[in-house]
C-alpha atoms as a PDB file:
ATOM      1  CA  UNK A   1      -1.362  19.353  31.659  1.00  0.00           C
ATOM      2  CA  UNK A   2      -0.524  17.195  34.310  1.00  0.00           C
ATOM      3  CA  UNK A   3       1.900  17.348  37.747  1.00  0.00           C
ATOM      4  CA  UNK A   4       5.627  17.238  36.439  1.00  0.00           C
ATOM      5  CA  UNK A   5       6.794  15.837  39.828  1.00  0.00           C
ATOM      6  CA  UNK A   6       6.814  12.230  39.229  1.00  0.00           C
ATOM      7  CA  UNK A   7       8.555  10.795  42.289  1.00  0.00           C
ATOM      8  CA  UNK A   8      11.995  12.221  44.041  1.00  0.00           C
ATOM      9  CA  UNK A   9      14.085  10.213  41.416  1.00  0.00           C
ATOM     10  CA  UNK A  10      12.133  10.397  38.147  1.00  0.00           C
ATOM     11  CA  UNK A  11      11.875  13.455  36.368  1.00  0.00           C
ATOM     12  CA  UNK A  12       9.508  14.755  33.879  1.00  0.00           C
ATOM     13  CA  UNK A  13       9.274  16.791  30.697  1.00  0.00           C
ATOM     14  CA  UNK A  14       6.647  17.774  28.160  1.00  0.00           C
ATOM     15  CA  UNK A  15       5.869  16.706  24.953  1.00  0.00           C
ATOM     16  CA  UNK A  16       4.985  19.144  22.310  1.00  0.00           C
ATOM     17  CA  UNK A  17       2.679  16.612  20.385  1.00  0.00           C
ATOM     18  CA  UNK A  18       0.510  15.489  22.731  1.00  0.00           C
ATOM     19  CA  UNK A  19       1.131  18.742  25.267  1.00  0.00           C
ATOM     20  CA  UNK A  20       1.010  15.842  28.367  1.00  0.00           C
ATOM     21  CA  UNK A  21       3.802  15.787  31.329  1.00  0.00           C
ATOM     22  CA  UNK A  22       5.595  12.352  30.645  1.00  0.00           C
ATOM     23  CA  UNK A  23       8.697  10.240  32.679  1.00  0.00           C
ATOM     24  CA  UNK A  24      12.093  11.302  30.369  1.00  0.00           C
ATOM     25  CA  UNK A  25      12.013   7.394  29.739  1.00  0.00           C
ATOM     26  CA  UNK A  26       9.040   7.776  27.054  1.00  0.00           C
ATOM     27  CA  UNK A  27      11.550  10.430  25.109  1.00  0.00           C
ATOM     28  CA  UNK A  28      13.878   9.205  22.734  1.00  0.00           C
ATOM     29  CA  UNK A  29      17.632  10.815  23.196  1.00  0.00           C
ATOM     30  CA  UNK A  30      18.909  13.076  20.776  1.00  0.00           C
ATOM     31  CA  UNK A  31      22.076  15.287  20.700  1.00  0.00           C
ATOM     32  CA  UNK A  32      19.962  18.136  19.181  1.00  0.00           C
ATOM     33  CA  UNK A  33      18.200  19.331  22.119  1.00  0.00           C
ATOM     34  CA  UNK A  34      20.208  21.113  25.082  1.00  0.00           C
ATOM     35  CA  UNK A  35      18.802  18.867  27.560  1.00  0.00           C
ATOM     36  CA  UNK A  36      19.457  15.630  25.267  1.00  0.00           C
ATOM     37  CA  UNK A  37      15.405  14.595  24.707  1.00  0.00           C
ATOM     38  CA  UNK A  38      13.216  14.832  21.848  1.00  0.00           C
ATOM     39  CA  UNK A  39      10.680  17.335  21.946  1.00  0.00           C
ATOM     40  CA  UNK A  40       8.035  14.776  21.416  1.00  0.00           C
ATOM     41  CA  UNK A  41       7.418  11.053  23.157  1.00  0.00           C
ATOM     42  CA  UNK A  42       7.585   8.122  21.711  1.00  0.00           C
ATOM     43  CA  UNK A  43       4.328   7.588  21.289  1.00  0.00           C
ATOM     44  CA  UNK A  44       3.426  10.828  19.128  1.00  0.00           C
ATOM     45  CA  UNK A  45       6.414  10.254  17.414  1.00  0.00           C
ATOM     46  CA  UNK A  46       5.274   7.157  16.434  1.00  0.00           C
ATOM     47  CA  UNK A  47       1.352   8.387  15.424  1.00  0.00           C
ATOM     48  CA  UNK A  48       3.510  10.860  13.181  1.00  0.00           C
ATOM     49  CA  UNK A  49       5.774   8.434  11.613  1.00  0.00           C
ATOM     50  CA  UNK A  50       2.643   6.618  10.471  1.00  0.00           C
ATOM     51  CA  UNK A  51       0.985   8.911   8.991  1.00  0.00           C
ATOM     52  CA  UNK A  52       3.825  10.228   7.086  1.00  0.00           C
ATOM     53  CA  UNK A  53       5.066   7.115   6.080  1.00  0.00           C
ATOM     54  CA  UNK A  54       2.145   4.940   5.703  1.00  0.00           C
ATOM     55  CA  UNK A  55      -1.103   8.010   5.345  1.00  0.00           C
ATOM     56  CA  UNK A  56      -2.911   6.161   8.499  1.00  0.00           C
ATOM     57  CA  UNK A  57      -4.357   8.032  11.377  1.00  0.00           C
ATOM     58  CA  UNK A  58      -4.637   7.316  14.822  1.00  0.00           C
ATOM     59  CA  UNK A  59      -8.446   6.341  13.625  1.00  0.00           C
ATOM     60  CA  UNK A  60      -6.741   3.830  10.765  1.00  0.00           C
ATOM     61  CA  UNK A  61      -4.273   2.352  12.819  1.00  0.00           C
ATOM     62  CA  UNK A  62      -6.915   1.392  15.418  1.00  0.00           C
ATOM     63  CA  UNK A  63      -9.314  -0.221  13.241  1.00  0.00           C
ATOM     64  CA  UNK A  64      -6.423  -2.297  12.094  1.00  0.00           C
ATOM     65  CA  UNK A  65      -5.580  -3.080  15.722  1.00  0.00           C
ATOM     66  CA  UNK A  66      -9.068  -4.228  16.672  1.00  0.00           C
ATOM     67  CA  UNK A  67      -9.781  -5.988  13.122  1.00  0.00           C
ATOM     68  CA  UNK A  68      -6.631  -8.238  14.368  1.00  0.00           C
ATOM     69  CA  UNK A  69      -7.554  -8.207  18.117  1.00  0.00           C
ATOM     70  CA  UNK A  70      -4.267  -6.475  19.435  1.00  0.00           C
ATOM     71  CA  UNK A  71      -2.199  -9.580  17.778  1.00  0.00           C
ATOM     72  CA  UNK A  72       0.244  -9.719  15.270  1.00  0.00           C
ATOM     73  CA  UNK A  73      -1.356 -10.793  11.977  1.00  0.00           C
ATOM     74  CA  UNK A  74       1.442 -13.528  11.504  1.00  0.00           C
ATOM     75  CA  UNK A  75       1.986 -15.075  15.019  1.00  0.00           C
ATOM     76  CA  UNK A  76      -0.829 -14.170  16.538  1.00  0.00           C
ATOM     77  CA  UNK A  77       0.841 -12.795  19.581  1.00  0.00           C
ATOM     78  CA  UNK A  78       0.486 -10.204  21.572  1.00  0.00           C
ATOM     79  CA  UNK A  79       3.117  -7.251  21.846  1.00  0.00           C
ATOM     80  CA  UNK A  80       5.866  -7.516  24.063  1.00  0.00           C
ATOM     81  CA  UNK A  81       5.137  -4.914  26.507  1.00  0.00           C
ATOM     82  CA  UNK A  82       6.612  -1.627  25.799  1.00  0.00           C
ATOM     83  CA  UNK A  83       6.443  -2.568  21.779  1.00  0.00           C
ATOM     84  CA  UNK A  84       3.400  -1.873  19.466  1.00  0.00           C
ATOM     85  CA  UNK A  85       2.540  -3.530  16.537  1.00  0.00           C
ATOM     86  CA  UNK A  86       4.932  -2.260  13.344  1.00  0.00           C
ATOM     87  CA  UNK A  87       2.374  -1.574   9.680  1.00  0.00           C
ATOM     88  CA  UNK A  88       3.118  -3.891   7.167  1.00  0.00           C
ATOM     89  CA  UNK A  89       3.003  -2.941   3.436  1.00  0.00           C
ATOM     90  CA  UNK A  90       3.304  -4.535  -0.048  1.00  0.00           C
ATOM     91  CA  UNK A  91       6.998  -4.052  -1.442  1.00  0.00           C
ATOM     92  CA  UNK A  92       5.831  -4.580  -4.646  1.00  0.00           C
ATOM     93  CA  UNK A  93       3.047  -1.753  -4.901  1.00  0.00           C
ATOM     94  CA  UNK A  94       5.704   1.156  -3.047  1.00  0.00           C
ATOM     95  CA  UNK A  95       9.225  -0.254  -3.280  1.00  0.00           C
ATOM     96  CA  UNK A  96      10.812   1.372  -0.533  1.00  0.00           C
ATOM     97  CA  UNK A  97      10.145   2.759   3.365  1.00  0.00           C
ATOM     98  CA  UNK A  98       7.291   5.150   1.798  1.00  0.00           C
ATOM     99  CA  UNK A  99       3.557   3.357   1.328  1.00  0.00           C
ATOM    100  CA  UNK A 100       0.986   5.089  -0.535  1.00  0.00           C
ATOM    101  CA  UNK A 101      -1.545   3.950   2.147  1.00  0.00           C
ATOM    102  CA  UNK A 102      -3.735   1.576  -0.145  1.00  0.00           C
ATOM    103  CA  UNK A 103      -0.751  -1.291   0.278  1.00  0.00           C
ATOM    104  CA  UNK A 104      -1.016  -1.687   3.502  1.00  0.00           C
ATOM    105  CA  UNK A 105      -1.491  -5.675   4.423  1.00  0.00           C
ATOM    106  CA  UNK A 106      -1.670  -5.085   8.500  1.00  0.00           C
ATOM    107  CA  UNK A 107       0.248  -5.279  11.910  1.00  0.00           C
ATOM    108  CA  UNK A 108       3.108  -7.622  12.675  1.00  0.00           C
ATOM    109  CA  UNK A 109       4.951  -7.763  15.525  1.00  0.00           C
ATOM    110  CA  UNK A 110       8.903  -6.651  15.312  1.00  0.00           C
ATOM    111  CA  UNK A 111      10.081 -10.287  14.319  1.00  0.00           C
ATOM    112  CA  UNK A 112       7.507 -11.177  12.135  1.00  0.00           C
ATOM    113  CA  UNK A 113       8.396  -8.012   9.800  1.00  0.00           C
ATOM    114  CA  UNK A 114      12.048  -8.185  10.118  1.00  0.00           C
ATOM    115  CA  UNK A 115      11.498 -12.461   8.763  1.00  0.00           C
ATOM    116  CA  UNK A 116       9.192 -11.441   6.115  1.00  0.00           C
ATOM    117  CA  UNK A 117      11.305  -8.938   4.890  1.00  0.00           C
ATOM    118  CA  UNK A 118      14.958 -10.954   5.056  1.00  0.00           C
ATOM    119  CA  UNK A 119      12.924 -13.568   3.532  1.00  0.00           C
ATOM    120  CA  UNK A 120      11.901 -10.994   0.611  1.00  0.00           C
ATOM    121  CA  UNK A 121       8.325 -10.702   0.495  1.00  0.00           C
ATOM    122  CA  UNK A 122       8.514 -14.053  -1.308  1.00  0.00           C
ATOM    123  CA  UNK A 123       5.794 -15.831  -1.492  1.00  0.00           C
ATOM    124  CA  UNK A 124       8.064 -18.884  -2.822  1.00  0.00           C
ATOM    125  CA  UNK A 125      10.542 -18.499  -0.177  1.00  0.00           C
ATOM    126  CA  UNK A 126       7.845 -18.013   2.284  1.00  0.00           C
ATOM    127  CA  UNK A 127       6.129 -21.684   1.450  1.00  0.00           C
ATOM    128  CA  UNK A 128       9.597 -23.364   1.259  1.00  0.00           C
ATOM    129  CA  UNK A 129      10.504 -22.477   4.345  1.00  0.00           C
ATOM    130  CA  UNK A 130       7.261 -23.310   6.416  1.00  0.00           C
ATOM    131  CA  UNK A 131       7.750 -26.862   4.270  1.00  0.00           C
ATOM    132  CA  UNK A 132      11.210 -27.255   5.723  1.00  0.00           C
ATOM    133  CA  UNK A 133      10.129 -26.275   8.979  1.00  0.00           C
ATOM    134  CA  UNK A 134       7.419 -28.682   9.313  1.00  0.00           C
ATOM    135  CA  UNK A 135       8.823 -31.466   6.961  1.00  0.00           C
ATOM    136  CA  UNK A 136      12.141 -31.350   9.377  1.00  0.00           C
ATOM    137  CA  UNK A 137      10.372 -30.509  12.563  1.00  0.00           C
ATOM    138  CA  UNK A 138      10.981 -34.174  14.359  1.00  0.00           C
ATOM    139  CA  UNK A 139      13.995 -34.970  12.255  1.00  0.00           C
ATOM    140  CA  UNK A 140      17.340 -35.411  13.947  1.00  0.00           C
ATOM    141  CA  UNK A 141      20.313 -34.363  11.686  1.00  0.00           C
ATOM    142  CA  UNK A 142      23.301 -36.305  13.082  1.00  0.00           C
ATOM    143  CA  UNK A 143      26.546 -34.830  11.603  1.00  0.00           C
ATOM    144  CA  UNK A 144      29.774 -37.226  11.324  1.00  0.00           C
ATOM    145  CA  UNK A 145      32.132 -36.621  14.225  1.00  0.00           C
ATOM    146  CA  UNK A 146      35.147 -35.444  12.990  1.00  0.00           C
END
């Protein structure tokens, strides 16, 4: 375990996942624990989530991550800093925030899996909309002046 003495204004606490000394900023808040922090970080929080929600390991996620270079499979962009790539799955194979781990399609960054997702998973939708994008991509829309 490392030094909990961070700096004279930061303090630090431990996390019961990954048993390391971490800032309080990598703890979520939570009104359950008496000093108001999770009792794990973020980041083992999130290695849990996945495998409970989506059966990958820290081993699975990181092939996935290195099969798409670090980018989002969509955009092609790197995280934001501070952000990691959310796991995508197929809707149709595990309606619902469960996956049975075979469904998984890949990574996509936060906004490319929040816009696949209000655009339904539709494949229909999906081509529409890229043909309206690019179709109306130099077009100016004047509106009458009222």
């Amino acid at each position: 375990m490392g030094n909990p003495c961070w700096s004279e204004t930061k303090t630090a606490t431990s996390c019961v996942g990954c048993e390391e000394w971490k800032p309080e900023d990598e703890f979520s808040r939570t009104a359950a624990a008496a000093d108001g922090l999770n009792y794990v970080c973020r980041a083992c929080h999130a290695l849990k989530r996945r495998k409970s929600v989506y059966g990958l390991d820290v081993d699975d996620y990181a092939a996935l991550l290195v099969a798409q270079d670090g980018r989002c499979k969509l955009c092609e962009r790197l995280p934001s800093d501070g952000t990691s790539l959310e796991v995508d799955h197929n809707h149709k194979c595990c309606p619902g925030p469960v996956s049975c781990g075979h469904c998984v399609r890949g990574l996509l960054c936060q906004t490319c899996n929040k816009g696949l997702g209000l655009l339904l998973e539709d494949a229909d939708i999906l081509m529409r909309a890229a043909e309206y994008v690019v179709l109306n991509d130099a077009a100016l829309i004047l509106l009458p002046q009222s």
